[in-house]
PDB file of N, CA and C in Angstrom:
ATOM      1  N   UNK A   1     -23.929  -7.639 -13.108  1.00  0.00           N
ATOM      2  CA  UNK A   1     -24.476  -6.308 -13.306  1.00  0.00           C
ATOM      3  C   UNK A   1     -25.834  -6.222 -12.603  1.00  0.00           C
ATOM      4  N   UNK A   2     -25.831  -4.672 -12.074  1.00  0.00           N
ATOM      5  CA  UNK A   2     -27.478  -4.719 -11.276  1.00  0.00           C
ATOM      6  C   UNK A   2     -28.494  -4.670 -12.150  1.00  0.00           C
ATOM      7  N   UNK A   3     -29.694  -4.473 -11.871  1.00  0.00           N
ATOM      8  CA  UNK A   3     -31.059  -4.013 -12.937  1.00  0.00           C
ATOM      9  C   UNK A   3     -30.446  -2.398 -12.897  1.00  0.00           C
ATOM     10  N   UNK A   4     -30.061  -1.964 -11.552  1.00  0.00           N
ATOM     11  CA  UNK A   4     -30.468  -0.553 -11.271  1.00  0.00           C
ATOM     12  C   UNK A   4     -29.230  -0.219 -10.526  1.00  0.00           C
ATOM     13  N   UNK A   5     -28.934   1.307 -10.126  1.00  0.00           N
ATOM     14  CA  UNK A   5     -27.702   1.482  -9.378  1.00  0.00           C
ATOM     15  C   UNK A   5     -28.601   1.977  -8.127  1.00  0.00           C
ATOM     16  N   UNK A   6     -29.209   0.811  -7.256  1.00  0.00           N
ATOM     17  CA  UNK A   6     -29.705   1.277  -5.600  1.00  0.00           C
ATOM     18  C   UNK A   6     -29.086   1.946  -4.641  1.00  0.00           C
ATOM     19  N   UNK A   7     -28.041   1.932  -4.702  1.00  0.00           N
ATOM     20  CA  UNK A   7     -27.651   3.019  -3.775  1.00  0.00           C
ATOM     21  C   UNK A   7     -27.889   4.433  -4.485  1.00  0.00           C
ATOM     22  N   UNK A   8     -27.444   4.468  -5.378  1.00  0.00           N
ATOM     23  CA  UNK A   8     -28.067   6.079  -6.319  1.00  0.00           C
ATOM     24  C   UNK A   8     -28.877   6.073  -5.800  1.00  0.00           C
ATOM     25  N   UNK A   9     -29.918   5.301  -6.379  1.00  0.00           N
ATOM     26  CA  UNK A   9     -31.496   5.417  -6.040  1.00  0.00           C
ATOM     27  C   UNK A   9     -32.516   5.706  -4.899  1.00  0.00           C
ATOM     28  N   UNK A  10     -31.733   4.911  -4.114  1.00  0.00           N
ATOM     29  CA  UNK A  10     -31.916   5.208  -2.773  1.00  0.00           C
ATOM     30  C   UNK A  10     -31.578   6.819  -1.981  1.00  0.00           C
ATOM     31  N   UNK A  11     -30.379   6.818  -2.390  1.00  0.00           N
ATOM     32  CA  UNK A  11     -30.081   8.648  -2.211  1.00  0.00           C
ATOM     33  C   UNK A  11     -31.105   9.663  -2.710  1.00  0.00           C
ATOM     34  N   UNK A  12     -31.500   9.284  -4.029  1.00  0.00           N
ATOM     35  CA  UNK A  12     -32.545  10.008  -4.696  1.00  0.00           C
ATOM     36  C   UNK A  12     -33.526   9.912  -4.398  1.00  0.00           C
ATOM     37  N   UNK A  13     -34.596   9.238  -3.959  1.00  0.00           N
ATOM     38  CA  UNK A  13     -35.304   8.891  -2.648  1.00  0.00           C
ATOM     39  C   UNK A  13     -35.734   9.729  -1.617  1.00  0.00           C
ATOM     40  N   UNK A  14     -34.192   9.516  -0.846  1.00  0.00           N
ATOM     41  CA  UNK A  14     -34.118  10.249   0.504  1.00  0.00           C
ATOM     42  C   UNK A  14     -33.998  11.923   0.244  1.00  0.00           C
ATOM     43  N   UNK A  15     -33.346  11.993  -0.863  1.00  0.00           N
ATOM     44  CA  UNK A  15     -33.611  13.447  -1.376  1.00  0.00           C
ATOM     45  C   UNK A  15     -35.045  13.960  -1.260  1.00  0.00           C
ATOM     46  N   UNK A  16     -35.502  13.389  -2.287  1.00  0.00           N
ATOM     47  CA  UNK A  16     -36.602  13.691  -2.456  1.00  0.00           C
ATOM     48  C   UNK A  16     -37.994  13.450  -1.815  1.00  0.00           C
ATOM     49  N   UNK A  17     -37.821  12.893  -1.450  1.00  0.00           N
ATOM     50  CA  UNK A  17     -38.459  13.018   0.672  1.00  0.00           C
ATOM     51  C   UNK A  17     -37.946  14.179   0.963  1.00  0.00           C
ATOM     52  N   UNK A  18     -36.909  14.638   1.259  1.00  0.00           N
ATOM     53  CA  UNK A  18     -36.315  15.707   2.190  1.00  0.00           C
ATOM     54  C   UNK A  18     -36.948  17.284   1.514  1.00  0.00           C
ATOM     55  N   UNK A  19     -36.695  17.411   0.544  1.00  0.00           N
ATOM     56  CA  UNK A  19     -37.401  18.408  -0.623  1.00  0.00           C
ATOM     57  C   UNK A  19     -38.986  18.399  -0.701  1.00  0.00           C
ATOM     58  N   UNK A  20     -39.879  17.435  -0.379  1.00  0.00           N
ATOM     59  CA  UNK A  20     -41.235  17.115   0.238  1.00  0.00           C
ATOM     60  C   UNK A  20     -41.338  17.543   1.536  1.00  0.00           C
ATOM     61  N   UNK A  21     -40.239  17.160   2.449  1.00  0.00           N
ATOM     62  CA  UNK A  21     -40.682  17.865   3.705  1.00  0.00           C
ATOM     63  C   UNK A  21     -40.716  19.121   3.761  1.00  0.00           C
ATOM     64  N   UNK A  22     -39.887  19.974   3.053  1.00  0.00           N
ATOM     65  CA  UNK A  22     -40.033  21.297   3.273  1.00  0.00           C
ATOM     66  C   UNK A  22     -40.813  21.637   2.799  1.00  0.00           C
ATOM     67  N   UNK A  23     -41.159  21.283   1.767  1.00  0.00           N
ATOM     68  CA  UNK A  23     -42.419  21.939   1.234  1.00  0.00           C
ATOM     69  C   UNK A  23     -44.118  21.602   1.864  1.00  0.00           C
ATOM     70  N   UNK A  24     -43.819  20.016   2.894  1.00  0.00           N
ATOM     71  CA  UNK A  24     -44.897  19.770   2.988  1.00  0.00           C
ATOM     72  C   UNK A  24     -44.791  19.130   4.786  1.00  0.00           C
ATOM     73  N   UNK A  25     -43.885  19.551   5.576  1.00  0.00           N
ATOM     74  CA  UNK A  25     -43.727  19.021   6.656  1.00  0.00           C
ATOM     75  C   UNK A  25     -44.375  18.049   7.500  1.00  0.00           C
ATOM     76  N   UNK A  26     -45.420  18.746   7.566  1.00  0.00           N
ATOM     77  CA  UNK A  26     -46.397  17.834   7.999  1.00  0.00           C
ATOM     78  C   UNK A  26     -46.624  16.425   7.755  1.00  0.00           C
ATOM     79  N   UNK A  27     -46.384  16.404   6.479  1.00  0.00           N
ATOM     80  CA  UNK A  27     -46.933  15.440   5.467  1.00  0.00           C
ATOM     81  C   UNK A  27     -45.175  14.057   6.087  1.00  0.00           C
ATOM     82  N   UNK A  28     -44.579  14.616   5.736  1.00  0.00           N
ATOM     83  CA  UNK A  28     -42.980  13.365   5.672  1.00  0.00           C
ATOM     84  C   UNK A  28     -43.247  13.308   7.402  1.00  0.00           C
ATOM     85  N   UNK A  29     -43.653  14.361   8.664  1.00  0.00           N
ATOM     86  CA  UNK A  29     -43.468  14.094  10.218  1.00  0.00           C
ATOM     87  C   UNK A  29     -44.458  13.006  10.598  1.00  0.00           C
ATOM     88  N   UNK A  30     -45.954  13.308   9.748  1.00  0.00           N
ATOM     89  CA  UNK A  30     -47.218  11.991   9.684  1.00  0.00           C
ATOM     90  C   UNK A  30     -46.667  10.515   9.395  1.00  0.00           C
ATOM     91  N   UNK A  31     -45.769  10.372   8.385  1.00  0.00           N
ATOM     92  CA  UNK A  31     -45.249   9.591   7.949  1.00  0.00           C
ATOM     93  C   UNK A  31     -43.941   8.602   9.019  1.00  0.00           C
ATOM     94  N   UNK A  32     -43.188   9.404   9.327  1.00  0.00           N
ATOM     95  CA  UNK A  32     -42.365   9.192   9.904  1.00  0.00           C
ATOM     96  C   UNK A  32     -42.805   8.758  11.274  1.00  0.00           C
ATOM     97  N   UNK A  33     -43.898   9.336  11.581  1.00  0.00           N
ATOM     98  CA  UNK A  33     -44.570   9.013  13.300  1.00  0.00           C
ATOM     99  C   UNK A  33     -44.940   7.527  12.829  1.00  0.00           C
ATOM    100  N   UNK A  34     -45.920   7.519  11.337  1.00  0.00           N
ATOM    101  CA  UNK A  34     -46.456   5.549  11.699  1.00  0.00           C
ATOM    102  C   UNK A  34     -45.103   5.097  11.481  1.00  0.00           C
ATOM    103  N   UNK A  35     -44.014   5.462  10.991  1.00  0.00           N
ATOM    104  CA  UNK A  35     -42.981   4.074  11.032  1.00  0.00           C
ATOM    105  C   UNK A  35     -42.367   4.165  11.775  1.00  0.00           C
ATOM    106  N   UNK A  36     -42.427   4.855  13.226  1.00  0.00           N
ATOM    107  CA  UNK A  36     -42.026   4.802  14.595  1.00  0.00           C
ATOM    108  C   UNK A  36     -42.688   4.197  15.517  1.00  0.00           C
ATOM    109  N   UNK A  37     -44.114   4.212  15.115  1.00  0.00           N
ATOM    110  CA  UNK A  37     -44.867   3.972  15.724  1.00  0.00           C
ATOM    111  C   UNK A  37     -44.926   2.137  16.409  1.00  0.00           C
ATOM    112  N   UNK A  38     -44.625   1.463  15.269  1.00  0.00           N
ATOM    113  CA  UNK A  38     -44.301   0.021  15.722  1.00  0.00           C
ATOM    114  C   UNK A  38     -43.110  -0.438  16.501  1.00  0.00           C
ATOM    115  N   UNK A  39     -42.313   0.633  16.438  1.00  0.00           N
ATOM    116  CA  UNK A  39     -40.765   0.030  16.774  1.00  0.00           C
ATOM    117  C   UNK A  39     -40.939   0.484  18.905  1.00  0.00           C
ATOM    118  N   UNK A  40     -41.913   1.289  18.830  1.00  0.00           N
ATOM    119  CA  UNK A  40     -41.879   2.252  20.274  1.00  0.00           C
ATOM    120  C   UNK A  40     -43.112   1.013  21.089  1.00  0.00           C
ATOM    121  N   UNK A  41     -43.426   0.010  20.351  1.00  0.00           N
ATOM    122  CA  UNK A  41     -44.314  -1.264  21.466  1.00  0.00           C
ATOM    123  C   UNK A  41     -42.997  -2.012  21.915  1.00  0.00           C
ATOM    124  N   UNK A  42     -42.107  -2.399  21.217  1.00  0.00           N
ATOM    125  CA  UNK A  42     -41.134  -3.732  21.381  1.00  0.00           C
ATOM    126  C   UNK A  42     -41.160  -4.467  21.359  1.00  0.00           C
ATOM    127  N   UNK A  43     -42.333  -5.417  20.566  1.00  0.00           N
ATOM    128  CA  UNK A  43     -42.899  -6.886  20.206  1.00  0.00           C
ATOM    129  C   UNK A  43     -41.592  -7.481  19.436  1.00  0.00           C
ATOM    130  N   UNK A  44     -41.630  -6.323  18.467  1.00  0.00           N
ATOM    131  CA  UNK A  44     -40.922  -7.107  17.364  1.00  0.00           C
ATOM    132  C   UNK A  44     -38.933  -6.435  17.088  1.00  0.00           C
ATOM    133  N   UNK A  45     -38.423  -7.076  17.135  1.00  0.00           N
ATOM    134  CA  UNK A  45     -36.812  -6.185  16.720  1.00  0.00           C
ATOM    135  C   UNK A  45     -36.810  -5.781  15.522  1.00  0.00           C
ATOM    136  N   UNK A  46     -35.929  -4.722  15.180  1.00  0.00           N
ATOM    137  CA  UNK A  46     -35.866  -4.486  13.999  1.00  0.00           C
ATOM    138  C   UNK A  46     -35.349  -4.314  12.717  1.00  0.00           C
ATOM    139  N   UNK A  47     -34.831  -5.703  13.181  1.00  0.00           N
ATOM    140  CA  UNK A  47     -34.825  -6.742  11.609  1.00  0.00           C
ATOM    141  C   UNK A  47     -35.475  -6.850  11.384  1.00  0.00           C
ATOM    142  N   UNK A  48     -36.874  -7.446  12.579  1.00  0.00           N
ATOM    143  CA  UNK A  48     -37.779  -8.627  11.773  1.00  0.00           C
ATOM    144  C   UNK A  48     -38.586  -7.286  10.831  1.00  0.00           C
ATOM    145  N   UNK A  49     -38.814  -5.710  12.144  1.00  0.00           N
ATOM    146  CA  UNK A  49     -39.856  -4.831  11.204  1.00  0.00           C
ATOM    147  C   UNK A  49     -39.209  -5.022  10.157  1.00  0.00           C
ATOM    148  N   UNK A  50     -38.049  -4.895   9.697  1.00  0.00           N
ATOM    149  CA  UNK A  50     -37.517  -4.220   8.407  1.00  0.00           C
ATOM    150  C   UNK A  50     -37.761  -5.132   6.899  1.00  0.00           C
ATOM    151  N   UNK A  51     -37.585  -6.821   7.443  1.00  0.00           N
ATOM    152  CA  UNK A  51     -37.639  -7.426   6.338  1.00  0.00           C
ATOM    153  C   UNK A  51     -39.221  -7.455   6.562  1.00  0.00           C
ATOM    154  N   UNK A  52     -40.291  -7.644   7.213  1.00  0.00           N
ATOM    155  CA  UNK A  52     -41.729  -7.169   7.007  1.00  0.00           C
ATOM    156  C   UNK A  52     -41.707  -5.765   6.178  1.00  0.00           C
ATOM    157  N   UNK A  53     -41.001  -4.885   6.365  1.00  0.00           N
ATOM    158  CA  UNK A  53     -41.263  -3.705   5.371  1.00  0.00           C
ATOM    159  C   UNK A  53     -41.080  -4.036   3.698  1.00  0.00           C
ATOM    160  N   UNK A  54     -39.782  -5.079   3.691  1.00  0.00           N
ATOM    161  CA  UNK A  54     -39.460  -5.783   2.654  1.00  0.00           C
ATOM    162  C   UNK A  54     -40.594  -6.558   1.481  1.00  0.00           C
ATOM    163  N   UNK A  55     -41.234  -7.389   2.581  1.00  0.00           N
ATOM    164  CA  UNK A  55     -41.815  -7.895   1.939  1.00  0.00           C
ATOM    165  C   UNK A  55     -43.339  -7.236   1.832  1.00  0.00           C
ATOM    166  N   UNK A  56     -43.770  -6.178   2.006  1.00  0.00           N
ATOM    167  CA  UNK A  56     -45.112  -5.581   2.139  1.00  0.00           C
ATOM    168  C   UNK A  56     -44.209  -4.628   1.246  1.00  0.00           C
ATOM    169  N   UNK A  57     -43.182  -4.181   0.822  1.00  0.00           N
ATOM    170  CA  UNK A  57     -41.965  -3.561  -0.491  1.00  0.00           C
ATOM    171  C   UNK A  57     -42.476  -4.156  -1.938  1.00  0.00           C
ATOM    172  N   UNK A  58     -42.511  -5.416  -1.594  1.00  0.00           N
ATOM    173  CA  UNK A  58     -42.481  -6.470  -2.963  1.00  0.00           C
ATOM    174  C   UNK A  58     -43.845  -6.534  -2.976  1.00  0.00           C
ATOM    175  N   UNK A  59     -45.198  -6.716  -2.480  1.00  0.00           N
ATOM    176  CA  UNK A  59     -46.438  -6.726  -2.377  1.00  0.00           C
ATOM    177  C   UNK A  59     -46.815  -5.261  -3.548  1.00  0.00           C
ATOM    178  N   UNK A  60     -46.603  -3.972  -2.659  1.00  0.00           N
ATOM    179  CA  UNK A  60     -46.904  -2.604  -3.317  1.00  0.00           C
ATOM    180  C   UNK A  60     -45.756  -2.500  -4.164  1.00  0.00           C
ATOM    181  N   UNK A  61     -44.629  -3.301  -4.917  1.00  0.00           N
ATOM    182  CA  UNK A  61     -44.209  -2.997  -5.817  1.00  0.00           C
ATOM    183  C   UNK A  61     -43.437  -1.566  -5.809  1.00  0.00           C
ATOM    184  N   UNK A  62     -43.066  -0.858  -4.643  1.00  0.00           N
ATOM    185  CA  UNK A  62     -42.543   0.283  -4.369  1.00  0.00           C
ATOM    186  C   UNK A  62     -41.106   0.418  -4.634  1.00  0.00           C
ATOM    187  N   UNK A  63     -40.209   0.891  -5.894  1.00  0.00           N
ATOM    188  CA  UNK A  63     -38.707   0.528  -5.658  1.00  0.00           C
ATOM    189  C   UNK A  63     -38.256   1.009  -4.543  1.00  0.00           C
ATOM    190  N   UNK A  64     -38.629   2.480  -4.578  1.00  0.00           N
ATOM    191  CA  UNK A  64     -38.329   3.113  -3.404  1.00  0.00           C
ATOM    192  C   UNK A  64     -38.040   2.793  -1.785  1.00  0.00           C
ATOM    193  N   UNK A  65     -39.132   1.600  -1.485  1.00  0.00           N
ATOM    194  CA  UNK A  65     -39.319   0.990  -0.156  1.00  0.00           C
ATOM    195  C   UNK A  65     -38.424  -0.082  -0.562  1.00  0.00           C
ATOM    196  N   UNK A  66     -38.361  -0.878  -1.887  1.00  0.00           N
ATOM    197  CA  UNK A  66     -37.569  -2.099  -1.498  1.00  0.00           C
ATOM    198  C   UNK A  66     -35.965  -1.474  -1.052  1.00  0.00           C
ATOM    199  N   UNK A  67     -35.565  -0.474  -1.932  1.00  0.00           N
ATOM    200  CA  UNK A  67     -33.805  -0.055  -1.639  1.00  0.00           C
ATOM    201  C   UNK A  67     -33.870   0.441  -0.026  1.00  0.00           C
ATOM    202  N   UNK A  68     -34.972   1.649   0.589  1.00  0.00           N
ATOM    203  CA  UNK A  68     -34.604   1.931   1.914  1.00  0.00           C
ATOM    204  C   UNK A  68     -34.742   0.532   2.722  1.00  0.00           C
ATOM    205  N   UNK A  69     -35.853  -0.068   2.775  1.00  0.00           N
ATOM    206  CA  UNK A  69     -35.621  -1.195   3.647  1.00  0.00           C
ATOM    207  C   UNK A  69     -35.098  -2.391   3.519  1.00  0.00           C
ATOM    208  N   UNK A  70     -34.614  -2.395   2.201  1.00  0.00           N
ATOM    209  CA  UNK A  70     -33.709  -3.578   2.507  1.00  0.00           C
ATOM    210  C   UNK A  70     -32.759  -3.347   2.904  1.00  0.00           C
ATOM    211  N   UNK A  71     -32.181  -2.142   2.770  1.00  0.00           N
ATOM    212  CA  UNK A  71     -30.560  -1.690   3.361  1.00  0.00           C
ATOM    213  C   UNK A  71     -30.724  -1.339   5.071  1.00  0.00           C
ATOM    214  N   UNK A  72     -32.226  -1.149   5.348  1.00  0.00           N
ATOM    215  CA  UNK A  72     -32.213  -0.775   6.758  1.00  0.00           C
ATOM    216  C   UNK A  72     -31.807  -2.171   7.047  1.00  0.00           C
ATOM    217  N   UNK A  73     -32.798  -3.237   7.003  1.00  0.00           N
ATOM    218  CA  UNK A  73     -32.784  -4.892   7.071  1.00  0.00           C
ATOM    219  C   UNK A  73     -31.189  -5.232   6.557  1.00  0.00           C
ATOM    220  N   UNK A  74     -30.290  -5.004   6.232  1.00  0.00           N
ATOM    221  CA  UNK A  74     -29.206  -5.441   6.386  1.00  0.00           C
ATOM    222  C   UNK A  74     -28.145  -4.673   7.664  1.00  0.00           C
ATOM    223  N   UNK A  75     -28.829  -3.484   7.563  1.00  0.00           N
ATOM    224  CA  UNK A  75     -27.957  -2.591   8.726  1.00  0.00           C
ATOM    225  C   UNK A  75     -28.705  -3.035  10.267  1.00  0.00           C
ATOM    226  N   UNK A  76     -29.277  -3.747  10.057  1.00  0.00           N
ATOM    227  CA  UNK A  76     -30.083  -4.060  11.548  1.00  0.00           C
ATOM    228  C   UNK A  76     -29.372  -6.084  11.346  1.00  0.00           C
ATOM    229  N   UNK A  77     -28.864  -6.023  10.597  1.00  0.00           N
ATOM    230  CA  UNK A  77     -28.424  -7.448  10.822  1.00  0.00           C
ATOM    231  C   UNK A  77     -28.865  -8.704   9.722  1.00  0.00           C
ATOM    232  N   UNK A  78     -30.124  -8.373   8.868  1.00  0.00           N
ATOM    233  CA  UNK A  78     -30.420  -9.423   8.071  1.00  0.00           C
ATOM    234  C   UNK A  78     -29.673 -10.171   7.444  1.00  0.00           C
ATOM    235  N   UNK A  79     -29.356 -11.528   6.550  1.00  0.00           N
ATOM    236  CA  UNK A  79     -28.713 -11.946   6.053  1.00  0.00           C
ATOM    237  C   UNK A  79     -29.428 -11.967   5.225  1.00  0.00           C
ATOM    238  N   UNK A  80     -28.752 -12.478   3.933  1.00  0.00           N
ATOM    239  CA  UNK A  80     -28.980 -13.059   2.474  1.00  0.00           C
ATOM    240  C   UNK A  80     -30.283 -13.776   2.745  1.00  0.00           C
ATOM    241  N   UNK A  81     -29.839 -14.982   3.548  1.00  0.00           N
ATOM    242  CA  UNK A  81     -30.277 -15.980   3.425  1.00  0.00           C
ATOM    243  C   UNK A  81     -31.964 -15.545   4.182  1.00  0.00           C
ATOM    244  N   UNK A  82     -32.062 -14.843   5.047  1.00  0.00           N
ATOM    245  CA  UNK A  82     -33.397 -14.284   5.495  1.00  0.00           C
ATOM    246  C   UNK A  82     -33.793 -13.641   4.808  1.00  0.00           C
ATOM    247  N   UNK A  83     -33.601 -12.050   3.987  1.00  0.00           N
ATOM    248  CA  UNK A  83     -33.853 -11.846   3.177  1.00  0.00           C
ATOM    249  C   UNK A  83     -34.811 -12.535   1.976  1.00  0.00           C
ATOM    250  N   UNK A  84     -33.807 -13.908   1.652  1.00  0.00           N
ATOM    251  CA  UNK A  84     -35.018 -14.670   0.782  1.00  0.00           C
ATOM    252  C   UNK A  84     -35.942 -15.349   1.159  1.00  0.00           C
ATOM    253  N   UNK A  85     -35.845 -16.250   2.505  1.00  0.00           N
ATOM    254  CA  UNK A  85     -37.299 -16.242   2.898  1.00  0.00           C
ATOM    255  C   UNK A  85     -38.215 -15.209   2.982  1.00  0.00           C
ATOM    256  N   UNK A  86     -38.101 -14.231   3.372  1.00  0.00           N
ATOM    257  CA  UNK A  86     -38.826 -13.155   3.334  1.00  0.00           C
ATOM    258  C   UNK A  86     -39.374 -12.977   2.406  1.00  0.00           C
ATOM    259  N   UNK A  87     -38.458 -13.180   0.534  1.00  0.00           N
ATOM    260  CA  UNK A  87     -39.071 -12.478  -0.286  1.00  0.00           C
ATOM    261  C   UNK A  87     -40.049 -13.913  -0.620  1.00  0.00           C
ATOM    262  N   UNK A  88     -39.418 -14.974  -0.280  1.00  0.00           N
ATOM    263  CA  UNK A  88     -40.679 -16.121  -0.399  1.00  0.00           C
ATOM    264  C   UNK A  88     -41.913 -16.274   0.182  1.00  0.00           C
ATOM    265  N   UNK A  89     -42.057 -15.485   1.608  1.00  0.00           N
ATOM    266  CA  UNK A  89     -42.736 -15.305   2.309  1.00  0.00           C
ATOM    267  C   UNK A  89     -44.038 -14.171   0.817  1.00  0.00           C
ATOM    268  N   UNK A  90     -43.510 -13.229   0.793  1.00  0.00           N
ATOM    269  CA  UNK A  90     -44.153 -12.054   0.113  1.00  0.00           C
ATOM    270  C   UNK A  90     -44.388 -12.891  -1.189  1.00  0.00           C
ATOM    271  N   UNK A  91     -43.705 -13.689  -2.271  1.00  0.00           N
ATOM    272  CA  UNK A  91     -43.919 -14.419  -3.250  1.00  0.00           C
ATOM    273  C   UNK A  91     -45.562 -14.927  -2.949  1.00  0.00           C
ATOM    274  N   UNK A  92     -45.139 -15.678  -2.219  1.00  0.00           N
ATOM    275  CA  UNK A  92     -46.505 -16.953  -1.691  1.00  0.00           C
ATOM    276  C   UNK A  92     -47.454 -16.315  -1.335  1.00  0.00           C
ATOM    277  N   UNK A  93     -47.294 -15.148  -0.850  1.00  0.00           N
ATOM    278  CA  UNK A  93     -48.681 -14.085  -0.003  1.00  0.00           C
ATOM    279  C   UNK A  93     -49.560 -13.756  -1.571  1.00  0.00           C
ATOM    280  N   UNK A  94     -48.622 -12.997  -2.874  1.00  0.00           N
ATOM    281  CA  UNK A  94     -49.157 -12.695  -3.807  1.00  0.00           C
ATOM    282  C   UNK A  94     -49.066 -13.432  -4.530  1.00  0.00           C
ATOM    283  N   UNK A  95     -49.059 -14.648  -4.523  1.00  0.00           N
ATOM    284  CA  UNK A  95     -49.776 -15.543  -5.441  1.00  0.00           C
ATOM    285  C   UNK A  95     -51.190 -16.330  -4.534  1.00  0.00           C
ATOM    286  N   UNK A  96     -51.585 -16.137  -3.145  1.00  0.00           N
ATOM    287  CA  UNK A  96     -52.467 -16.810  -2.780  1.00  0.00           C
ATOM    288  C   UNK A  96     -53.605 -15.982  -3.268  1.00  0.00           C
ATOM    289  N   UNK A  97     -53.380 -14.502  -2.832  1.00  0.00           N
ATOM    290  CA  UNK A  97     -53.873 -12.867  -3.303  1.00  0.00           C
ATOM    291  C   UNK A  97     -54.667 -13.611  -5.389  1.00  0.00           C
ATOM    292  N   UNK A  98     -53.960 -13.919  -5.674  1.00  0.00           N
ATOM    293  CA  UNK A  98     -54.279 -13.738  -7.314  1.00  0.00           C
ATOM    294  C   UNK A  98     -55.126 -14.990  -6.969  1.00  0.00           C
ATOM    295  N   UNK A  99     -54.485 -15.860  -6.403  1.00  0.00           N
ATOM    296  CA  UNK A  99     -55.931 -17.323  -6.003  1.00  0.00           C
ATOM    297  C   UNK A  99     -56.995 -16.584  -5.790  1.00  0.00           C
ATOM    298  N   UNK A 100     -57.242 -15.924  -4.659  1.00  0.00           N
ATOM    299  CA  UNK A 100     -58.408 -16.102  -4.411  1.00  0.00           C
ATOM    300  C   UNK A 100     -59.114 -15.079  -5.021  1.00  0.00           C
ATOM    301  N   UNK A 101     -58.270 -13.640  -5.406  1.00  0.00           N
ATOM    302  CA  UNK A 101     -59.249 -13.057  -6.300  1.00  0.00           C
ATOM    303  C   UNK A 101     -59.992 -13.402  -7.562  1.00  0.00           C
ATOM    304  N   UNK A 102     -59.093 -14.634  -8.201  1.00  0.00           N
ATOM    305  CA  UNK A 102     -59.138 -15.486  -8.826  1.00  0.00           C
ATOM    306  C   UNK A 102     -60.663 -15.699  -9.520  1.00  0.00           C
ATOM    307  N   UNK A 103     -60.972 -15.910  -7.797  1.00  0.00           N
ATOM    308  CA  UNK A 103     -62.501 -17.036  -7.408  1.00  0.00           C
ATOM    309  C   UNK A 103     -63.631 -15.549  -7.667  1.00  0.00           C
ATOM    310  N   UNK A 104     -63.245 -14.496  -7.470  1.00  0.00           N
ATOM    311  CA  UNK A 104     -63.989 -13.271  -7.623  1.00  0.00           C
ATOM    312  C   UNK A 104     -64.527 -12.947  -8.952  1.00  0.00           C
ATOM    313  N   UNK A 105     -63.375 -13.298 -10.229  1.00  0.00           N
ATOM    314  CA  UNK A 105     -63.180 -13.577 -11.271  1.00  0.00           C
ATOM    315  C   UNK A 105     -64.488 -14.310 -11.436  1.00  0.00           C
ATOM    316  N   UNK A 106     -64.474 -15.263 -11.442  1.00  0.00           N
ATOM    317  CA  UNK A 106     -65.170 -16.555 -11.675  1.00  0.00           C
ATOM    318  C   UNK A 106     -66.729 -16.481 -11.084  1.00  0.00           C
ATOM    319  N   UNK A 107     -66.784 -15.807 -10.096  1.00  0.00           N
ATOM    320  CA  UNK A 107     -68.106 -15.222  -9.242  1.00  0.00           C
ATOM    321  C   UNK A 107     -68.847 -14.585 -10.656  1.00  0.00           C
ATOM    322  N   UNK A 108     -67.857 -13.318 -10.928  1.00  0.00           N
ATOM    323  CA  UNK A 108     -68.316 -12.330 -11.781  1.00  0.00           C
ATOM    324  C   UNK A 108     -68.853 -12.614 -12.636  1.00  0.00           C
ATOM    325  N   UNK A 109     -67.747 -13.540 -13.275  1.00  0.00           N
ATOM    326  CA  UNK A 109     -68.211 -14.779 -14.527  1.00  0.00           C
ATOM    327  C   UNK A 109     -70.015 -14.947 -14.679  1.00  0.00           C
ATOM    328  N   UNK A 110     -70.094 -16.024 -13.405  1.00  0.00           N
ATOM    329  CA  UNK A 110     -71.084 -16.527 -13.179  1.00  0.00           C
ATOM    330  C   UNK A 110     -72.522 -15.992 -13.013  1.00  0.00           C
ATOM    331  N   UNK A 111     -71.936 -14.849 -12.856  1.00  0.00           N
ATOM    332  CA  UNK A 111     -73.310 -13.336 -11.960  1.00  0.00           C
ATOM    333  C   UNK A 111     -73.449 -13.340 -13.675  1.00  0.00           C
ATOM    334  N   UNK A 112     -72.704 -13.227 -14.554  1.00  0.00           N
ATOM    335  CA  UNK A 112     -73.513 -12.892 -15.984  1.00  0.00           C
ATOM    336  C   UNK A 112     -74.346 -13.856 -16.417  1.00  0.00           C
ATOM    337  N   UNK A 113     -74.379 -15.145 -16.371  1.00  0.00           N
ATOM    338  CA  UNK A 113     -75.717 -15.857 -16.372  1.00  0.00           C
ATOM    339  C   UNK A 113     -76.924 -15.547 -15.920  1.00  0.00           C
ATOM    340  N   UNK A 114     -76.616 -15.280 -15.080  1.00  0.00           N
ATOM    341  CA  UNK A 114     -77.692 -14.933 -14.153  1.00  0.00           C
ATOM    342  C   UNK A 114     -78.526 -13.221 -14.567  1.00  0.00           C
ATOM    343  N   UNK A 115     -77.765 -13.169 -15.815  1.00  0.00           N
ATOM    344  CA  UNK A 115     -78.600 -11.455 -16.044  1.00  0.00           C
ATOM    345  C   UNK A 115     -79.700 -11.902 -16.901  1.00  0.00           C
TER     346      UNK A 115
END
């Protein structure tokens, strides 16, 4: 069984984007230009953008971004098995993130002695 039914979700989504654009065009065409915007250099293919969208998905915690781009990242070719590096990739990023803010923590700490 899923957590969630993502393909629903995903539809509902894209809906509701689409119902934003009309009301706010500008706003979904701004949008749509930066996530064109990387694919129109050709550094990178786009798998790799897609599971990078993935895992910067799992970073901002967005359901929304994880269902569109992971399904883009499978329709561009990803496997399973990339996929989870990826999400290990993004794992390890936000736990280094909680390290070192960690140390900010502990700064703060320390600055209260010092009052």
């Amino acid at each position: 069984m899923h957590m969630m039914d993502w393909n629903l979700y995903r539809k509902q989504v894209l809906e509701g984007v689409g119902q934003l654009g009309k009301l706010s065009p500008d706003t979904v065409k701004g949008y749509a230009t930066l996530g064109g915007a990387g694919a129109k250099t050709g550094h990178l293919d786009e798998k790799t953008r897609e599971l990078i969208a993935v895992a910067v998905a799992i970073t901002l915690r967005c359901d929304g971004c994880i269902t569109v781009h992971t399904a883009a990242a499978e329709r561009a070719g990803a496997t399973k098995e990339e996929l989870a590096e990826t999400l290990g990739v993004a794992i390890s990023v936000n736990a280094g993130a909680g390290l070192v803010y960690s140390t900010r923590a502990m700064d703060a700490y320390a600055s209260l002695a010092e009052a």
